[in-house]
Each structure stands twice: as structure tokens, then as C-alpha cells.
Protein backbone atom coordinates (compact mmCIF):
# COMPACT_ATOMS: atom_id res chain seq x y z
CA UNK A 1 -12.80 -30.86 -5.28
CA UNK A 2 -10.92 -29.24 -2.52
CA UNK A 3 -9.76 -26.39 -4.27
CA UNK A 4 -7.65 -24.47 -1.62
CA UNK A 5 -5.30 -27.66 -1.87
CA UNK A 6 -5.48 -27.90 -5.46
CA UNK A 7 -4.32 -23.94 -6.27
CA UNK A 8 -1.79 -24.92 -3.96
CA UNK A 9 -0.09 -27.54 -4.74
CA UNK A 10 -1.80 -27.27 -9.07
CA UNK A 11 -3.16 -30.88 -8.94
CA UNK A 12 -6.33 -32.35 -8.09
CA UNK A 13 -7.75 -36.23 -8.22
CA UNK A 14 -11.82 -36.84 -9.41
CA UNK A 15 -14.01 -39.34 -7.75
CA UNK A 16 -16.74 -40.86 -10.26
CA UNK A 17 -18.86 -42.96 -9.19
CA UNK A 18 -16.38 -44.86 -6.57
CA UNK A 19 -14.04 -44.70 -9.18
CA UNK A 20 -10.80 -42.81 -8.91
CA UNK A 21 -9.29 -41.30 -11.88
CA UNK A 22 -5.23 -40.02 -12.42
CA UNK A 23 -3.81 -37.13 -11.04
CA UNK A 24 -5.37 -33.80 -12.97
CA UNK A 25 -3.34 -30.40 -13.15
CA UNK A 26 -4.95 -27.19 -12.42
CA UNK A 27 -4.87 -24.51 -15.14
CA UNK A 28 -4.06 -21.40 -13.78
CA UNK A 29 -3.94 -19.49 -16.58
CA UNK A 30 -4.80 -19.34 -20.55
CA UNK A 31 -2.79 -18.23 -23.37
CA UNK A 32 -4.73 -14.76 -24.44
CA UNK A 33 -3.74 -13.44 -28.24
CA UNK A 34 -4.57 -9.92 -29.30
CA UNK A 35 -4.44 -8.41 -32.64
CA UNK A 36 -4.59 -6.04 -35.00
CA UNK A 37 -6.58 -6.26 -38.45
CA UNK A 38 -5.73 -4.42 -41.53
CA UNK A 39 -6.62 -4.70 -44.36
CA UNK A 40 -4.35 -5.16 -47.86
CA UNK A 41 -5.60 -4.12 -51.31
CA UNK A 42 -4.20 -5.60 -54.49
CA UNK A 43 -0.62 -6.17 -52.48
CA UNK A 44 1.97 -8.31 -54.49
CA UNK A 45 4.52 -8.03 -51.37
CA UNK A 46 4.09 -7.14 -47.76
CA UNK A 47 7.16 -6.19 -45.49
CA UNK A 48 7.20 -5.27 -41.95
CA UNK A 49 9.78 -4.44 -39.47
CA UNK A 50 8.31 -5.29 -35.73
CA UNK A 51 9.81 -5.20 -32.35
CA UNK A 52 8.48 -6.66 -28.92
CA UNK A 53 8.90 -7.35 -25.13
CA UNK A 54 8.29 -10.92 -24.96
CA UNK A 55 9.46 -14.62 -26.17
CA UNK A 56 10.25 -15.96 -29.38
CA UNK A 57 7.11 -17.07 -30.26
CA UNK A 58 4.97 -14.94 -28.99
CA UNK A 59 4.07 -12.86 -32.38
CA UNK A 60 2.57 -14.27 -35.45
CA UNK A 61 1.61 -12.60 -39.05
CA UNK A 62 -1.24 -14.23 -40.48
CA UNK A 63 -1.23 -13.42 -43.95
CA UNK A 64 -4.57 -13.62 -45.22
CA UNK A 65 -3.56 -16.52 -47.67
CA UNK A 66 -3.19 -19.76 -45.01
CA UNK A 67 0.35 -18.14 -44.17
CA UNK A 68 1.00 -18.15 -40.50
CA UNK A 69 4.54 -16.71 -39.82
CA UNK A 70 6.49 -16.09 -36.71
CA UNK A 71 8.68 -13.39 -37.25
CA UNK A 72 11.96 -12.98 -35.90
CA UNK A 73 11.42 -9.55 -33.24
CA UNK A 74 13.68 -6.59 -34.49
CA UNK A 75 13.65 -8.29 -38.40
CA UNK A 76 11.95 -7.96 -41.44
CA UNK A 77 8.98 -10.06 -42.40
CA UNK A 78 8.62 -10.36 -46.12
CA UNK A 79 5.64 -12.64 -47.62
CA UNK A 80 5.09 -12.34 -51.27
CA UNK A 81 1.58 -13.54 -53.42
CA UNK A 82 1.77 -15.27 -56.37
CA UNK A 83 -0.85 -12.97 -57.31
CA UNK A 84 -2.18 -9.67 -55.89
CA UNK A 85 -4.12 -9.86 -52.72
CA UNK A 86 -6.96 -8.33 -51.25
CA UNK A 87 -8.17 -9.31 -48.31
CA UNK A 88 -7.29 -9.10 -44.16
CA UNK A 89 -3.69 -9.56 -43.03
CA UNK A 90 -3.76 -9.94 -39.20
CA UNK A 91 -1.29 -9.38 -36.43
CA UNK A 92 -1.58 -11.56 -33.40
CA UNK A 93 0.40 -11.09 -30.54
CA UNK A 94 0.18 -12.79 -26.54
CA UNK A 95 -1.17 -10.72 -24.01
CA UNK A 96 2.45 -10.81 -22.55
CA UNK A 97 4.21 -9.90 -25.12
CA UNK A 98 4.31 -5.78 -25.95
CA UNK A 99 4.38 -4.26 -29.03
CA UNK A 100 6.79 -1.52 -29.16
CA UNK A 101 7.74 -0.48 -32.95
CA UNK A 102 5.81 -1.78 -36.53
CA UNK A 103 7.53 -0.55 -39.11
CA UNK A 104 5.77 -1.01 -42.24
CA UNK A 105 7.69 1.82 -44.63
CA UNK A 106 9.41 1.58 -48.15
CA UNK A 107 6.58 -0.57 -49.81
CA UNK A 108 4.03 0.81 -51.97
CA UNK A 109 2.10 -2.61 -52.00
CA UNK A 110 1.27 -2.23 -48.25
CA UNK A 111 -2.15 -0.68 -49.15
CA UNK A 112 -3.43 -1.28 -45.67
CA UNK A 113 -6.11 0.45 -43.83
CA UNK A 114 -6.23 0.35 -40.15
CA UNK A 115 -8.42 2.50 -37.24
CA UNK A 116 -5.51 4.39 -35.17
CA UNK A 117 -7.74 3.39 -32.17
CA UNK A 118 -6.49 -0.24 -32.72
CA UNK A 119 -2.81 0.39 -32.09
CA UNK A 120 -1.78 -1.70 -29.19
CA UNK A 121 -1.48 0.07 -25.91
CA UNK A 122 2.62 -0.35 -25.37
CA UNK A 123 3.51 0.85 -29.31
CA UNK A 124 6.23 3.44 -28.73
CA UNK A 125 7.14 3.61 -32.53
CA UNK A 126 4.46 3.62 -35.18
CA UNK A 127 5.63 4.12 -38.79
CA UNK A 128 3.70 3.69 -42.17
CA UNK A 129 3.78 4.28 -45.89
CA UNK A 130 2.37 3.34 -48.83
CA UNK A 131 0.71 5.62 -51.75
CA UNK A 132 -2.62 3.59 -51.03
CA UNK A 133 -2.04 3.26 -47.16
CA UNK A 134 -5.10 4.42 -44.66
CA UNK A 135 -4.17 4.95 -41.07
CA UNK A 136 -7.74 6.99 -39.87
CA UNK A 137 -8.43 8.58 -36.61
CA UNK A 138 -7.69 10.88 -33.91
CA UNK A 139 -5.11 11.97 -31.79
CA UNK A 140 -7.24 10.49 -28.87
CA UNK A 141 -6.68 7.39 -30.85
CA UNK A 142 -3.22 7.00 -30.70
CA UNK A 143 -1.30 5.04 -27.72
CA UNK A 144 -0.37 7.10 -25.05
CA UNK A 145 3.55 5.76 -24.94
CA UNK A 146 4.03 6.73 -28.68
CA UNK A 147 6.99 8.48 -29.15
CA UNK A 148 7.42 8.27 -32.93
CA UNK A 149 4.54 8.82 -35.25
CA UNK A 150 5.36 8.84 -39.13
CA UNK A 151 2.60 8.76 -41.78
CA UNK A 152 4.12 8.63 -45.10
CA UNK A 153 0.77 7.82 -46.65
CA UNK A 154 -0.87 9.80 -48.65
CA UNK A 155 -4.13 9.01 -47.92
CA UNK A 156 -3.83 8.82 -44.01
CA UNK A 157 -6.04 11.21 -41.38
CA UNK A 158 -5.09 12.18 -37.94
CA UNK A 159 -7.39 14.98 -36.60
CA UNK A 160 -7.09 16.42 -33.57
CA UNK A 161 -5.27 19.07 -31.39
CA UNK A 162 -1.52 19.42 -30.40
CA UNK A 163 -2.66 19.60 -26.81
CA UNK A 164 -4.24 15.78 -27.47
CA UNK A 165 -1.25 14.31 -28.80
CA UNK A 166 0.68 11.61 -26.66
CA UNK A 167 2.37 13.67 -24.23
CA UNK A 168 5.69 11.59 -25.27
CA UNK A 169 5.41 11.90 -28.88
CA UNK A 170 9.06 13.73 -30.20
CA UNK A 171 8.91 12.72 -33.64
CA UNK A 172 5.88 13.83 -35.71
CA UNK A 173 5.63 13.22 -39.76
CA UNK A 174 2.09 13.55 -41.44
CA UNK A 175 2.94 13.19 -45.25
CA UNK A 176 -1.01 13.99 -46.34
CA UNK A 177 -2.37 16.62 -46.66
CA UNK A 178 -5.81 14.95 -45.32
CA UNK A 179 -3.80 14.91 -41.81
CA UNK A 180 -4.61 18.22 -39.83
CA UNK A 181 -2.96 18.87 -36.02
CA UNK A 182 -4.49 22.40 -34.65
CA UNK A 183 -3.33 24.75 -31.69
CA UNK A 184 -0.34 26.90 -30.34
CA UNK A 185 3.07 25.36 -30.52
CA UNK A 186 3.10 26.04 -27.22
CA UNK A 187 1.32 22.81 -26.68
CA UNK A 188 3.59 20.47 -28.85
């Protein structure tokens, strides 16, 4: 196969044997998904708010039940059980597409737990409740664009140092008590 000509102009033919097979195309590239994992505990409803850089179909909730839903970016994705779950709920996204708010707030049924080191890298916006919510890490954890971090959960634990928090971050709300930031004010 010449390939010089074939990355030019994305097609190639194969010779087998003295035969000659149809035109092939050249793949160039391949559709990369990343994700994020949590995991729900006895959840009757799940409801997100999530907002992204990228096309229409480019994010997808898998639900942990055989649901696969693409949400609509900037609305609310609701998916109710027809009995409580346990079990992984999964966020997939393409490599293209970035990540920039989850909002997963005003549901007690979230009950997800989730390593802050897991965030994707372009989150600006990362807000979470849930009495039985687990968001564990930290501040080295958490992306370095975040500009709004609020941890309603009770049960959540960022550790760390002011002076290791994003250097963007305006908006700071730790509602346990299991959360603990450390050092001068000087370095907020």
C-alpha cells in the first residue's frame, strides 16, 4: 500500500492474489468516549443538569438499567426505576466534546459516590447534593478550570489547602462537616 498517496487523497485499492478489490477509505481517526462512573444506591429517580462544548450527540447517560440516553446539553435528564436501584450509572462523553457544568442538586435519591480525581479536565461548574451523596478527594483532585464547586452532601470530603485549590475557583460551598480547606485567607 502506498500510503503517502493514500493519507492524501483517504483511499487506497488491495491487490490479492492478482485480484483487485474496490476502492477502500483510510480511517484517519476513531471515535474516543470518556467517562465518568458513579455509583447510585437505592435511587428511585436520578436528575442531572449537564452542559458541553460539542455536538448533539456527543453525550450519553447510561443508566445502569439498559437505559442509554442522550441528553439534550443545557437540560435536565430525568430517568426514573420502577424500583430502587443500586448499581453504576455512567457518563460517557467524546473526546471532543467538553464537559463544562453537571449539575446534579435538588434530589435526595442521587446517592452517588464518585473520586473528585475523575472529574473531567474542562468542568468549570461542579455541583452536587444528596443526603447520601459521596464526592471524596483532594483539592489536587479537582480540575484546574473549576470555577464553581458546591457540595451540598453531607457525606462529601475535600481535604486539602486553600493554596491547592483551582486557582479559578470563585464560588466555594462545602455543606459537610467531613469537608476541611486549611490556610490563610490570604491564599483563597
Amino acid at each position: 500500500i502506498d500510503f503517502a498517496a493514500a493519507v492524501a487523497t483517504g483511499e487506497f485499492r488491495v491487490r490479492i492474489s492478482g485480484m483487485q478489490t474496490a476502492p477502500c477509505k483510510l480511517v484517519t481517526s476513531v471515535d474516543v468516549w470518556e467517562s465518568l462512573s458513579f455509583t447510585a444506591t437505592a435511587a428511585t429517580q436520578l436528575r442531572a443538569v449537564l452542559f458541553w462544548n460539542g455536538g448533539a450527540n456527543d453525550v450519553q447517560w447510561v443508566w445502569g438499567d439498559g437505559t442509554v440516553e442522550t441528553p439534550i446539553n443545557s437540560g435536565q435528564s430525568t430517568h426514573n426505576y420502577g424500583s430502587a436501584y443500586t448499581g453504576p450509572v455512567l457518563l460517557r462523553w467524546r473526546r471532543n466534546a467538553e464537559i463544562t457544568r453537571i449539575d446534579m442538586r435538588g434530589i435526595a435519591q442521587w446517592g452517588l459516590s464518585l473520586a473528585a480525581q475523575s472529574l473531567p479536565s474542562s468542568l468549570t461548574r461542579f455541583l452536587a447534593g444528596g443526603t447520601t451523596s459521596s464526592i471524596i478527594g483532594t483539592a489536587t483532585d479537582l480540575p484546574a478550570g473549576l470555577t464553581q464547586l458546591n457540595l451540598e452532601a453531607t457525606t462529601s470530603a475535600i481535604r486539602g489547602t486553600a493554596a491547592q485549590l483551582p486557582d479559578g475557583l470563585t464560588v466555594l460551598h462545602l455543606g459537610s462537616t467531613q469537608s476541611e480547606i486549611n490556610g490563610p485567607t490570604s491564599d483563597l
